[in-house]
C-alpha atoms as a PDB file:
ATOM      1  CA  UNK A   1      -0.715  -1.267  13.663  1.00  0.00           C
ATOM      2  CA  UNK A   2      -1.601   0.598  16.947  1.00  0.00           C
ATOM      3  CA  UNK A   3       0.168   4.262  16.808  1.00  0.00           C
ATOM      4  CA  UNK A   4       1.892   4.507  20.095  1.00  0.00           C
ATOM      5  CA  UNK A   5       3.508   7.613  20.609  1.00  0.00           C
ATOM      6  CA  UNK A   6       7.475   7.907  21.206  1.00  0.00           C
ATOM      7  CA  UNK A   7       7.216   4.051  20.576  1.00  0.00           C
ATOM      8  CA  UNK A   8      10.932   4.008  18.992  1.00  0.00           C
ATOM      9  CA  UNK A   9       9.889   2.710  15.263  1.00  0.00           C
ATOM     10  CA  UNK A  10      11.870   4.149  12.336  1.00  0.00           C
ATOM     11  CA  UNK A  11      11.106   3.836   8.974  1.00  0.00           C
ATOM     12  CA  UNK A  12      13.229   1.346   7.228  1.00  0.00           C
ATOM     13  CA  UNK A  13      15.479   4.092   5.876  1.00  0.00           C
ATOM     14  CA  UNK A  14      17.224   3.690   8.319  1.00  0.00           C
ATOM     15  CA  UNK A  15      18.419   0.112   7.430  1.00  0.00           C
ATOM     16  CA  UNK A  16      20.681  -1.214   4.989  1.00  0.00           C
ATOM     17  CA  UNK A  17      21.813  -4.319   3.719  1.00  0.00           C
ATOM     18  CA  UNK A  18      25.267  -5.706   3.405  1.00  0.00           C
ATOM     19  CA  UNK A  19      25.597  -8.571   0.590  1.00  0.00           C
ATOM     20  CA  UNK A  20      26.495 -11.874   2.167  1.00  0.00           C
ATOM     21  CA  UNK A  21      28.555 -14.542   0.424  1.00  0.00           C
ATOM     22  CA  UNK A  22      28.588 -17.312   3.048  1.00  0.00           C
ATOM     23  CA  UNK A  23      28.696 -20.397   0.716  1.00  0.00           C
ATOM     24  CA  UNK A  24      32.031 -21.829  -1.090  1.00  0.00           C
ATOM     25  CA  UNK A  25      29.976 -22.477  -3.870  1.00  0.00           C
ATOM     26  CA  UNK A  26      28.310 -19.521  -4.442  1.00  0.00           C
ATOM     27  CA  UNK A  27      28.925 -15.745  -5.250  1.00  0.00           C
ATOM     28  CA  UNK A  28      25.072 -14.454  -4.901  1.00  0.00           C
ATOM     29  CA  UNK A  29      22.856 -13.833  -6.106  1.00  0.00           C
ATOM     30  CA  UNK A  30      22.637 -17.560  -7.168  1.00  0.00           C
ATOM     31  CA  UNK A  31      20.076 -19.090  -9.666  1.00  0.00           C
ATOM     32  CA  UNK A  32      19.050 -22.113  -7.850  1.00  0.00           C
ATOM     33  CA  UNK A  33      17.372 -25.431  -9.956  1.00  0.00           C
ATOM     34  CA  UNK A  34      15.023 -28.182  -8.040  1.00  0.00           C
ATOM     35  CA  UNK A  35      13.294 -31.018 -10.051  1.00  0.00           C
ATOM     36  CA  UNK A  36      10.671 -32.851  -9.450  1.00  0.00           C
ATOM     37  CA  UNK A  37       9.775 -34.637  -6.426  1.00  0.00           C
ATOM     38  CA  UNK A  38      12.734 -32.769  -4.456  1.00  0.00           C
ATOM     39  CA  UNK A  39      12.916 -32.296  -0.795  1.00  0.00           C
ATOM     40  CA  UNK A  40      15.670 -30.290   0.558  1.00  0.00           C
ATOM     41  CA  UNK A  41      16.510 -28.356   3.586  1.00  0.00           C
ATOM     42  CA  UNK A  42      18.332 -25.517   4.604  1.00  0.00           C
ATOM     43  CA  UNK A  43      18.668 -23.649   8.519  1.00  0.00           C
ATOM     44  CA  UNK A  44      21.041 -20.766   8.463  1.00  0.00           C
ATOM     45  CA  UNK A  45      22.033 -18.964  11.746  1.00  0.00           C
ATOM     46  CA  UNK A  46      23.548 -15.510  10.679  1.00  0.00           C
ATOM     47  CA  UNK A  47      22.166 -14.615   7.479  1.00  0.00           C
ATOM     48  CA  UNK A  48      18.943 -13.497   5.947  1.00  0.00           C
ATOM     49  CA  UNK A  49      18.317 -15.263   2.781  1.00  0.00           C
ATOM     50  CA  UNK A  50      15.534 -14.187   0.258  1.00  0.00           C
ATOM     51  CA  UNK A  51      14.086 -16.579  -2.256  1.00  0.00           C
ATOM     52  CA  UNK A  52      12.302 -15.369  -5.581  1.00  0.00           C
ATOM     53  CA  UNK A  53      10.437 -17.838  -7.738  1.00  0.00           C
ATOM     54  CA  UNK A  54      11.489 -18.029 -11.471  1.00  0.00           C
ATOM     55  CA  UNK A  55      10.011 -20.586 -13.040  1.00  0.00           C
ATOM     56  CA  UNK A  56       8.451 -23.791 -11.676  1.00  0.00           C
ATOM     57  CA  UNK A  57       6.969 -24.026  -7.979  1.00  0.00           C
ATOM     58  CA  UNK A  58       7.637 -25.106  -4.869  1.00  0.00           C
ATOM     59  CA  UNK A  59       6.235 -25.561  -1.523  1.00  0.00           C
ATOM     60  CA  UNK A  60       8.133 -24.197   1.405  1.00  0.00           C
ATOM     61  CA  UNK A  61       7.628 -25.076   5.125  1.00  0.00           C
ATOM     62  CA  UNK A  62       8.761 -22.640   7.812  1.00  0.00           C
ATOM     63  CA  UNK A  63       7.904 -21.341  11.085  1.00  0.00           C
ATOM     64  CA  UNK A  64       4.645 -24.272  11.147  1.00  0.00           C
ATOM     65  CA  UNK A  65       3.061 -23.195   7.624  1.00  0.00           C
ATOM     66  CA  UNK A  66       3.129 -23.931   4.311  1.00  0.00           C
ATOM     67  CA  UNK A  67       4.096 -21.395   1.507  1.00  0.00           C
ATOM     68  CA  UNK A  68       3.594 -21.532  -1.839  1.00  0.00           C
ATOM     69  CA  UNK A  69       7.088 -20.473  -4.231  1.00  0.00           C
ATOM     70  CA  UNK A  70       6.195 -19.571  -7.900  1.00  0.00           C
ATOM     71  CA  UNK A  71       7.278 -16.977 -10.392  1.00  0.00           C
ATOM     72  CA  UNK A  72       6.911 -13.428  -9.003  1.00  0.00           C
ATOM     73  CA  UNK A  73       6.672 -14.494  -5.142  1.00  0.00           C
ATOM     74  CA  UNK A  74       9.525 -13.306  -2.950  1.00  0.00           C
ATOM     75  CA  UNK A  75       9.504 -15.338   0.752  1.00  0.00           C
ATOM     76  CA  UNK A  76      11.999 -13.992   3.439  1.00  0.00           C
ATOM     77  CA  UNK A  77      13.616 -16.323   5.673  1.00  0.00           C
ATOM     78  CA  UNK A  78      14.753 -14.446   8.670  1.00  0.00           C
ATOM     79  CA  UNK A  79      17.759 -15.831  10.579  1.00  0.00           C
ATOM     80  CA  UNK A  80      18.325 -19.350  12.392  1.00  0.00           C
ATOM     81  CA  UNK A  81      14.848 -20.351  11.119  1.00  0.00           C
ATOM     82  CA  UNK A  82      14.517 -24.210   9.581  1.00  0.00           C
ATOM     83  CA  UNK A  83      13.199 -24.397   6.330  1.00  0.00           C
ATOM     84  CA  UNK A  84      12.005 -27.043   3.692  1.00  0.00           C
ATOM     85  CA  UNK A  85      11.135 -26.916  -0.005  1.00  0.00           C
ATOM     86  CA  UNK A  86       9.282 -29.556  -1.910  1.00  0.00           C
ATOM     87  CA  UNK A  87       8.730 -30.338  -5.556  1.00  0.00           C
ATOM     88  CA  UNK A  88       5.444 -32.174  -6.347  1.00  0.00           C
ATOM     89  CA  UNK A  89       6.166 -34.997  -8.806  1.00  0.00           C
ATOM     90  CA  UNK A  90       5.502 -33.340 -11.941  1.00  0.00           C
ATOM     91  CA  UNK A  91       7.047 -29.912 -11.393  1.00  0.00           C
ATOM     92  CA  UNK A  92      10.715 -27.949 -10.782  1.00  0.00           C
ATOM     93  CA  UNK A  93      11.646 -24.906  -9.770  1.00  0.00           C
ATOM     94  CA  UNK A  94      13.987 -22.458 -10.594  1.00  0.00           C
ATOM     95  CA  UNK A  95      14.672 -19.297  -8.218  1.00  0.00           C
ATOM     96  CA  UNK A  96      16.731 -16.564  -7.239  1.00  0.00           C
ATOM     97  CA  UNK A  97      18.557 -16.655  -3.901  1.00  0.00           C
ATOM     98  CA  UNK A  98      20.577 -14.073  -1.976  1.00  0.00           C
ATOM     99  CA  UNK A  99      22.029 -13.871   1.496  1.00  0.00           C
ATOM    100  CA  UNK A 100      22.484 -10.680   3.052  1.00  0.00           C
ATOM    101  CA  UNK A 101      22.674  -8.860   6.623  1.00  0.00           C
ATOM    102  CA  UNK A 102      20.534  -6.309   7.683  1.00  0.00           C
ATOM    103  CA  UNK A 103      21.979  -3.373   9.438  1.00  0.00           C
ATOM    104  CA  UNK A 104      20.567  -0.721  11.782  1.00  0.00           C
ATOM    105  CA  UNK A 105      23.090   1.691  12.408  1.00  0.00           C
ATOM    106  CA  UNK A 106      25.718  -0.368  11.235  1.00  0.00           C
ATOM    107  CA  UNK A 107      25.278  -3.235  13.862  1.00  0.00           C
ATOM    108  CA  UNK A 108      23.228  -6.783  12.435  1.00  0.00           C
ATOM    109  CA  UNK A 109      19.715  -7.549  13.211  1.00  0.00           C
ATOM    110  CA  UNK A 110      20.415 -11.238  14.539  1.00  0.00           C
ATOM    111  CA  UNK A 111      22.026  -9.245  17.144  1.00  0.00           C
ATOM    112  CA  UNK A 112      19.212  -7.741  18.027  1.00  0.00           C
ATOM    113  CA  UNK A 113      17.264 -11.155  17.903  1.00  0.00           C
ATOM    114  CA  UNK A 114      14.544 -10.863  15.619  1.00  0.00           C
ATOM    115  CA  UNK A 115      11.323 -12.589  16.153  1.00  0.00           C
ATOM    116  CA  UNK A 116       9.486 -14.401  13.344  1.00  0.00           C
ATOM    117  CA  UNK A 117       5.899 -14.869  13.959  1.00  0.00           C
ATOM    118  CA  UNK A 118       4.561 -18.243  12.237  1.00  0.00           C
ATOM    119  CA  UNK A 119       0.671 -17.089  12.603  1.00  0.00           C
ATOM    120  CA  UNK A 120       0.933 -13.329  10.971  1.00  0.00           C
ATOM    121  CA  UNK A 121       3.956 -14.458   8.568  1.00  0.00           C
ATOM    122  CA  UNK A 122       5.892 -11.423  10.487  1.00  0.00           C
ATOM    123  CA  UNK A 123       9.160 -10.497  10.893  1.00  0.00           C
ATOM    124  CA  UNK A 124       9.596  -7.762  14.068  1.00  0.00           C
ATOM    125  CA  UNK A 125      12.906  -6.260  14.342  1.00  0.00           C
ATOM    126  CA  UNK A 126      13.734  -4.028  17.229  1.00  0.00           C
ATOM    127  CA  UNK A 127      13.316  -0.035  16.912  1.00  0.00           C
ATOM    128  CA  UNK A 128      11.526  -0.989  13.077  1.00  0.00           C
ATOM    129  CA  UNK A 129       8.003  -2.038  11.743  1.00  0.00           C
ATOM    130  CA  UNK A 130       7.292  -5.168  11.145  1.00  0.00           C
ATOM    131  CA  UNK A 131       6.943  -6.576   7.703  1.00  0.00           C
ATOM    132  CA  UNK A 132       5.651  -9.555   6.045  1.00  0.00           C
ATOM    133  CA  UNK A 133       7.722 -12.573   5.258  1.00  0.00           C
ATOM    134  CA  UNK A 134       5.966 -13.283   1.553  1.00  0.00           C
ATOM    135  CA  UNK A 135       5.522 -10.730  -1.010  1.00  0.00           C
ATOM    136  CA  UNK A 136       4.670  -9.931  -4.862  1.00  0.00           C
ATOM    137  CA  UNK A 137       7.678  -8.396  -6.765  1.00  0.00           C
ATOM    138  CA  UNK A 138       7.395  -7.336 -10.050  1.00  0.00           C
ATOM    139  CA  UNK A 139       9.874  -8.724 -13.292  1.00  0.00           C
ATOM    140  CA  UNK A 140      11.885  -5.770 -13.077  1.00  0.00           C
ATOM    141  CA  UNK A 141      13.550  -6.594  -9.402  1.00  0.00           C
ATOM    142  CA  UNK A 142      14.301 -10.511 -10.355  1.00  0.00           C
ATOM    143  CA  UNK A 143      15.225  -9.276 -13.278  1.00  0.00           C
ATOM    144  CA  UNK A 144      18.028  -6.946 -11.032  1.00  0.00           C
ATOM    145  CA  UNK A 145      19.064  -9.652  -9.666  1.00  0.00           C
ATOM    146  CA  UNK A 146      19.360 -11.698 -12.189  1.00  0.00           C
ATOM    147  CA  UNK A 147      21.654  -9.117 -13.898  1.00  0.00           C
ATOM    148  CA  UNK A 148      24.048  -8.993 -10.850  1.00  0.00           C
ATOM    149  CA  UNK A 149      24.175 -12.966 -10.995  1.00  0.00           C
ATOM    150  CA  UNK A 150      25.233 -13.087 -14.325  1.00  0.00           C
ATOM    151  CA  UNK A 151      28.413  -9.912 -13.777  1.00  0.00           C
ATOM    152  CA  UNK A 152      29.844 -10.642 -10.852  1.00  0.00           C
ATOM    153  CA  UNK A 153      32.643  -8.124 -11.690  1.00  0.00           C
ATOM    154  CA  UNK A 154      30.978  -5.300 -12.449  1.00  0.00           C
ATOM    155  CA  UNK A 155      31.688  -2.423 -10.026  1.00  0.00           C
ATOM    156  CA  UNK A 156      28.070  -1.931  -9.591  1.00  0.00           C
ATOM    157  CA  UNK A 157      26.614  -5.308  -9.274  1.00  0.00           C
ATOM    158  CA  UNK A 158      26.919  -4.547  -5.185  1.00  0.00           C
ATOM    159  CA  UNK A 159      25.176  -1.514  -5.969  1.00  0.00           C
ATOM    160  CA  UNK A 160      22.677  -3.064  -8.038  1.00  0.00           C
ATOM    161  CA  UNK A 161      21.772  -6.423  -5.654  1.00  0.00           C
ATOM    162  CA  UNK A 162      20.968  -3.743  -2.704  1.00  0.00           C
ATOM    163  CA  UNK A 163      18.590  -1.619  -4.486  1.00  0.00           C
ATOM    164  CA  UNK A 164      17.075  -4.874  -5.657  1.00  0.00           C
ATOM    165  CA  UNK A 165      16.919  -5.767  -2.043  1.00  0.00           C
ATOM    166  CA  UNK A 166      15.459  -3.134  -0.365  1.00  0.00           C
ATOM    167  CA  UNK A 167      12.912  -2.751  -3.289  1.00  0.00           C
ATOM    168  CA  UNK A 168      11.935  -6.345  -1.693  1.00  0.00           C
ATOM    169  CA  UNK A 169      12.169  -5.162   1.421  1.00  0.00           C
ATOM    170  CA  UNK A 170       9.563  -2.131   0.855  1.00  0.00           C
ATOM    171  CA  UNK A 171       7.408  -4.459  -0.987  1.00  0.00           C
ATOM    172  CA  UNK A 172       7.506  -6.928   2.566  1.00  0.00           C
ATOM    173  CA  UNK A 173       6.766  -4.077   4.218  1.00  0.00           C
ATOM    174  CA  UNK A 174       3.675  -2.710   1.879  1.00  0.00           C
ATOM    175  CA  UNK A 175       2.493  -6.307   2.137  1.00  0.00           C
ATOM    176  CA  UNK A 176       1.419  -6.240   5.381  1.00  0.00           C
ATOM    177  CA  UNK A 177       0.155 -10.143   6.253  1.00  0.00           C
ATOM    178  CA  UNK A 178       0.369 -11.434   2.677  1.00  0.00           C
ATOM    179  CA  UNK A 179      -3.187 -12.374   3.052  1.00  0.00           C
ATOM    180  CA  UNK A 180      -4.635 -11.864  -0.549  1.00  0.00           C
ATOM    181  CA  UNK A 181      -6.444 -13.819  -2.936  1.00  0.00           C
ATOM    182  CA  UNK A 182      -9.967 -15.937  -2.428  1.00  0.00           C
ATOM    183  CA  UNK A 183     -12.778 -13.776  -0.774  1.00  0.00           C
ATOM    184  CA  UNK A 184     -12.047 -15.638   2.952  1.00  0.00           C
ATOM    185  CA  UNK A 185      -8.802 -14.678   2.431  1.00  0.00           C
ATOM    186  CA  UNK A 186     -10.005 -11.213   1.773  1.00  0.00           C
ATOM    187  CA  UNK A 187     -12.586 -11.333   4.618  1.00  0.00           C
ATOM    188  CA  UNK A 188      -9.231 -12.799   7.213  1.00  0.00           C
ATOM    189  CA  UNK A 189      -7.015  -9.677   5.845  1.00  0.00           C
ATOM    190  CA  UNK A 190      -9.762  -7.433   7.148  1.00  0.00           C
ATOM    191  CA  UNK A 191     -10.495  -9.142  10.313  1.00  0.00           C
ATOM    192  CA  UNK A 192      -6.887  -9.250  11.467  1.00  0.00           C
ATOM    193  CA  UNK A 193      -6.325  -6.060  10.771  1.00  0.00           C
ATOM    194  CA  UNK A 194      -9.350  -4.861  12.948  1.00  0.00           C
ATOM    195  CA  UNK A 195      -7.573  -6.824  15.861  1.00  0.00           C
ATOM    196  CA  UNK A 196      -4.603  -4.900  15.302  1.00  0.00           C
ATOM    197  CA  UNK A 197      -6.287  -1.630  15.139  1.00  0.00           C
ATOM    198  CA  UNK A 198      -7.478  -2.410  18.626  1.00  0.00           C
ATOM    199  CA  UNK A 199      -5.389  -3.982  20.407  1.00  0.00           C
ATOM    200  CA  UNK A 200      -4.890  -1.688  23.332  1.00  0.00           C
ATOM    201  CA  UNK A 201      -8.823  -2.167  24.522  1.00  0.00           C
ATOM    202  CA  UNK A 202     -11.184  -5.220  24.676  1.00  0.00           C
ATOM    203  CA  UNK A 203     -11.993  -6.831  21.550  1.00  0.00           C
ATOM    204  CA  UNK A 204     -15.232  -9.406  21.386  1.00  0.00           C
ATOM    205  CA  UNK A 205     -15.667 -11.983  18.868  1.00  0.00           C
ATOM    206  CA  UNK A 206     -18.712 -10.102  17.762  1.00  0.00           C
ATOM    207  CA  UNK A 207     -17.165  -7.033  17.297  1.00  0.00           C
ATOM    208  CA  UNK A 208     -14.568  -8.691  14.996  1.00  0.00           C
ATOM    209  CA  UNK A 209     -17.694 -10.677  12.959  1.00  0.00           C
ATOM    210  CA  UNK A 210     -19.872  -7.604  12.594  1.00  0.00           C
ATOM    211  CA  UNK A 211     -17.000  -5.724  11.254  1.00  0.00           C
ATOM    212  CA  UNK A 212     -16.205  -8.608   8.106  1.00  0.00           C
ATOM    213  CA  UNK A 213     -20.033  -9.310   8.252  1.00  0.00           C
ATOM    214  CA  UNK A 214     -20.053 -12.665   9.355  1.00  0.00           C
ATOM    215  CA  UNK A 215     -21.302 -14.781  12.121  1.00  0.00           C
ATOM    216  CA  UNK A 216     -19.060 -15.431  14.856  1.00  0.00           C
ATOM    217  CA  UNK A 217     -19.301 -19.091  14.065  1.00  0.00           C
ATOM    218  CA  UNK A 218     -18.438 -18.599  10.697  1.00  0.00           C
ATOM    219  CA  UNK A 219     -15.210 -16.150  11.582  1.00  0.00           C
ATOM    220  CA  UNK A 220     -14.198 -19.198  13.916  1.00  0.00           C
ATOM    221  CA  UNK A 221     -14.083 -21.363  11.152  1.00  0.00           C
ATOM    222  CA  UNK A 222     -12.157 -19.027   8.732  1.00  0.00           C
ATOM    223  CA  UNK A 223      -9.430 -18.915  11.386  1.00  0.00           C
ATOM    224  CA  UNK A 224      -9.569 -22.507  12.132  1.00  0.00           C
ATOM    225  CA  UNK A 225      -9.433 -23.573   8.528  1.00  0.00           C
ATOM    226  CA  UNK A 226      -6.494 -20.801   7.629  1.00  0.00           C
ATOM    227  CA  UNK A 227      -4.844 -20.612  10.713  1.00  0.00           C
ATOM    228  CA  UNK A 228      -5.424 -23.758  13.115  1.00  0.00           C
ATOM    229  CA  UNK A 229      -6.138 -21.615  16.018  1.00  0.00           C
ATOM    230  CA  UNK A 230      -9.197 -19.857  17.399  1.00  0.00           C
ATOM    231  CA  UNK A 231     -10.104 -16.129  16.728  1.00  0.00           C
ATOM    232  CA  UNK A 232      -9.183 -15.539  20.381  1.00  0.00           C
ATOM    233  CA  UNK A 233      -5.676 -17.495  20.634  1.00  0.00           C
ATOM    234  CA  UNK A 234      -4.866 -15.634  17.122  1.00  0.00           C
ATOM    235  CA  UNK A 235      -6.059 -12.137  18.840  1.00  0.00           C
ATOM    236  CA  UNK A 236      -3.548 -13.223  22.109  1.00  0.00           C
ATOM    237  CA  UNK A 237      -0.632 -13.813  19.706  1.00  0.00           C
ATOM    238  CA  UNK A 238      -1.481 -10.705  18.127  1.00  0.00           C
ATOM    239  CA  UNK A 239      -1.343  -9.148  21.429  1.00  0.00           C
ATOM    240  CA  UNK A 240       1.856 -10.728  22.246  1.00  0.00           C
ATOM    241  CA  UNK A 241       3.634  -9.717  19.384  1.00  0.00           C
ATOM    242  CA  UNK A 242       3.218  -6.277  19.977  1.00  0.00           C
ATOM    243  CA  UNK A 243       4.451  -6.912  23.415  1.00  0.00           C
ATOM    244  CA  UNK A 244       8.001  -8.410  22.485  1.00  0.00           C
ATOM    245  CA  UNK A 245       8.143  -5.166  20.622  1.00  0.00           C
ATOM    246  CA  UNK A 246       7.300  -2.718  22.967  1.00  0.00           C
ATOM    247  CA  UNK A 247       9.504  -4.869  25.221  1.00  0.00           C
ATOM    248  CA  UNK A 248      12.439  -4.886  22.848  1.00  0.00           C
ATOM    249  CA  UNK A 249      12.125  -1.027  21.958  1.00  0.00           C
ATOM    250  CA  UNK A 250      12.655  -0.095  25.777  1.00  0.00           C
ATOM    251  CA  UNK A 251      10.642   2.456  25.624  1.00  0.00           C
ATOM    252  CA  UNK A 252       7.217   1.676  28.116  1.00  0.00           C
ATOM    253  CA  UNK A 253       7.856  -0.335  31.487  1.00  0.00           C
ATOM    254  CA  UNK A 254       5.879  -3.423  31.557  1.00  0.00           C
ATOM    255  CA  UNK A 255       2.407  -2.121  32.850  1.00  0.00           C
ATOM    256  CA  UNK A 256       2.685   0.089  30.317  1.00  0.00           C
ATOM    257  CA  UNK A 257       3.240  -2.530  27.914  1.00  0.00           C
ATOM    258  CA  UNK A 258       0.346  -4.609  29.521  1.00  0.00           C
ATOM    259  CA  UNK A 259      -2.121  -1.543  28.911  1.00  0.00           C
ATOM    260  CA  UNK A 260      -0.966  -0.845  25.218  1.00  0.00           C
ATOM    261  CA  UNK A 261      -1.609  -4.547  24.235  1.00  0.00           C
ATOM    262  CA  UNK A 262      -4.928  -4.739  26.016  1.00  0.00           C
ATOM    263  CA  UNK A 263      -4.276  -6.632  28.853  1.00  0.00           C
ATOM    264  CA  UNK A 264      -6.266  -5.238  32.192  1.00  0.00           C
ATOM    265  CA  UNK A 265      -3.867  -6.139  34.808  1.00  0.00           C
ATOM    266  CA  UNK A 266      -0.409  -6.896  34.936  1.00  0.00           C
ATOM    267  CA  UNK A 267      -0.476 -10.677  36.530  1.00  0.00           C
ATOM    268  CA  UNK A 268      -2.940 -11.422  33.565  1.00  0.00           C
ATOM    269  CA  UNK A 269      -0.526  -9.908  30.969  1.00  0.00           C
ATOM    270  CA  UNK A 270       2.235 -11.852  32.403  1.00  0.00           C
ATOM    271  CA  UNK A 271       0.295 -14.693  32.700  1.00  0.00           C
ATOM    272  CA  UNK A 272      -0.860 -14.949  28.829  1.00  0.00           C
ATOM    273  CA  UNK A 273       2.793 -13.410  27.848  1.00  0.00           C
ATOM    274  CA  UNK A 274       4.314 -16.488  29.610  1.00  0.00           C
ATOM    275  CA  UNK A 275       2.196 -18.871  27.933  1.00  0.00           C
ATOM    276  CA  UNK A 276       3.062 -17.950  24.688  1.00  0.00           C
ATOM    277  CA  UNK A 277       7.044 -17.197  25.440  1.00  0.00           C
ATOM    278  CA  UNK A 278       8.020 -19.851  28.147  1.00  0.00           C
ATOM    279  CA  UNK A 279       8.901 -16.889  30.347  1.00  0.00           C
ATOM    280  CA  UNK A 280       7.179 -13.436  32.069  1.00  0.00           C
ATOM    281  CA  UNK A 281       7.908 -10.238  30.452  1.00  0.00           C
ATOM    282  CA  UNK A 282      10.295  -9.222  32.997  1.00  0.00           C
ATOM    283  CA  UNK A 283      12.505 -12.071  32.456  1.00  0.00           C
ATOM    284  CA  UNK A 284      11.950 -11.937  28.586  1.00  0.00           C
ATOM    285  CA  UNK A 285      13.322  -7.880  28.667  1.00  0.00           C
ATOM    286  CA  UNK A 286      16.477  -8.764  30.857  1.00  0.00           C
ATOM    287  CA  UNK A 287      16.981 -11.466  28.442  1.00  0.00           C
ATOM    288  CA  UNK A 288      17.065  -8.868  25.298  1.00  0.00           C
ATOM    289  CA  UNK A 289      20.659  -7.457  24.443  1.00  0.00           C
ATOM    290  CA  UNK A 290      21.330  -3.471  25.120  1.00  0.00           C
ATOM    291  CA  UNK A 291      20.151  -1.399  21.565  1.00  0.00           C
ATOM    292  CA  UNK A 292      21.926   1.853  21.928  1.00  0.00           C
END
């Protein structure tokens, strides 16, 4: 991430979780059984909900990609965003869910809109760092949860399902991207996170290459294969990403804003910011809801 000073981030100390029970049917945590060939849906407006394979596998469909659920992966659905899980024909799944609000001082993040970013796997959330959407966990968390699942009336299964939680939540946020496993994978991590390093000046396609050691043609085809997009329109949502923040954390005005992310002038910033967002920054920051 670009270090811009007095940019309002706080660590994510400063949030905390309140356990959710929305559903008549359930008390969450909630073991959670598909079989095979199973397609089901699920698009909740006010509550995070955090899913963490078991046993079995799944794939899940959110925000235009394709995630893969299996023992040890935790995926973060952030509020009001549609999802869909599928069993293949020879496979189930079993998993660990929990719904839960996230608080900064004491008021909940879907009032503060939080914006999900399909091509990073991101979650921002005003005045905090982002953090990836998919993440590793070690047996010991599901195990946590797990536990609380099964003693619903013990005094400390609260207790016990938010430490469980924000262990999640640090290991979302030490994931960065998620990007890990085959060496294009590898090769993607590093390129993207060149971008974000420089963000605030021009960035060539060259640049990018020579620092994975690659051609250009051949880092064009990595992002086309993994990510359907160009290396430029993934750099420009890159870009624009860090301007909803800026733009949510009230701290810059929007030239300043325009120079942090990169963007010479301000009628090409708000040009390219209205392309991606339907709207110009100005409009988008009126739009946002007071933080105090």
């Amino acid at each position: 991430m670009l270090d811009i000073p007095e940019s309002g981030y706080s660590p994510w100390s400063r949030l905390t979780v309140a356990r959710r029970r929305p559903r008549p049917w359930g008390m969450g945590p909630n073991l959670y059984t598909m079989g095979p060939n199973q397609d089901d849906g699920d698009h909740l407006f006010a509550d995070f909900d955090l899913w963490l394979g078991i046993e079995g596998s799944c794939d899940v469909h959110l925000l235009g990609r394709t995630l893969h659920l299996r023992p040890g992966r935790a995926i973060l659905i952030p509020p009001g965003i549609p999802t869909r899980q599928c069993t293949s024909a020879a496979q189930e799944l079993v998993m660990v869910y929990v719904h839960f609000d996230c608080l900064i001082d004491g008021r909940p993040v879907r009032d503060a809109q939080p914006y999900a970013d399909g091509a990073t796997l991101r979650l921002s959330l005003p005045h905090l760092p982002p953090l990836a959407l998919v993440a590793e966990v070690d047996e010991a968390v599901a195990d946590r949860l797990r536990g609380a699942q099964t003693r619903h009336e013990h005094d400390l299964a609260d207790l016990q399902v938010t430490a469980a939680l924000m262990d999640v939540i640090a290991r979302l946020r030490q994931a960065d991207l998620g990007l890990v496993g085959s060496p294009d994978e590898e090769r993607l991590h590093l390129a993207v996170g060149f971008m974000q390093q420089h963000l605030h000046r021009g960035l060539s396609l060259a640049e990018v290459a020579q620092h994975i050691h690659v051609s250009p043609a051949t880092l064009g085809r990595l992002f086309r294969t993994h990510f359907a997009v160009s290396p430029i329109q993934y750099l420009t949502r890159l870009r624009i990403a860090r301007a909803r923040e800026m733009l949510q954390a009230r701290r810059h005005n929007v030239s300043e804003v325009a120079r942090a992310c990169g963007y010479a002038t301000l009628q090409y910033f708000s040009r390219a910011f209205a392309a991606e967002c339907g709207m110009p920054p100005t409009a988008y920051r009126r739009r946002l809801p007071l933080i105090p």
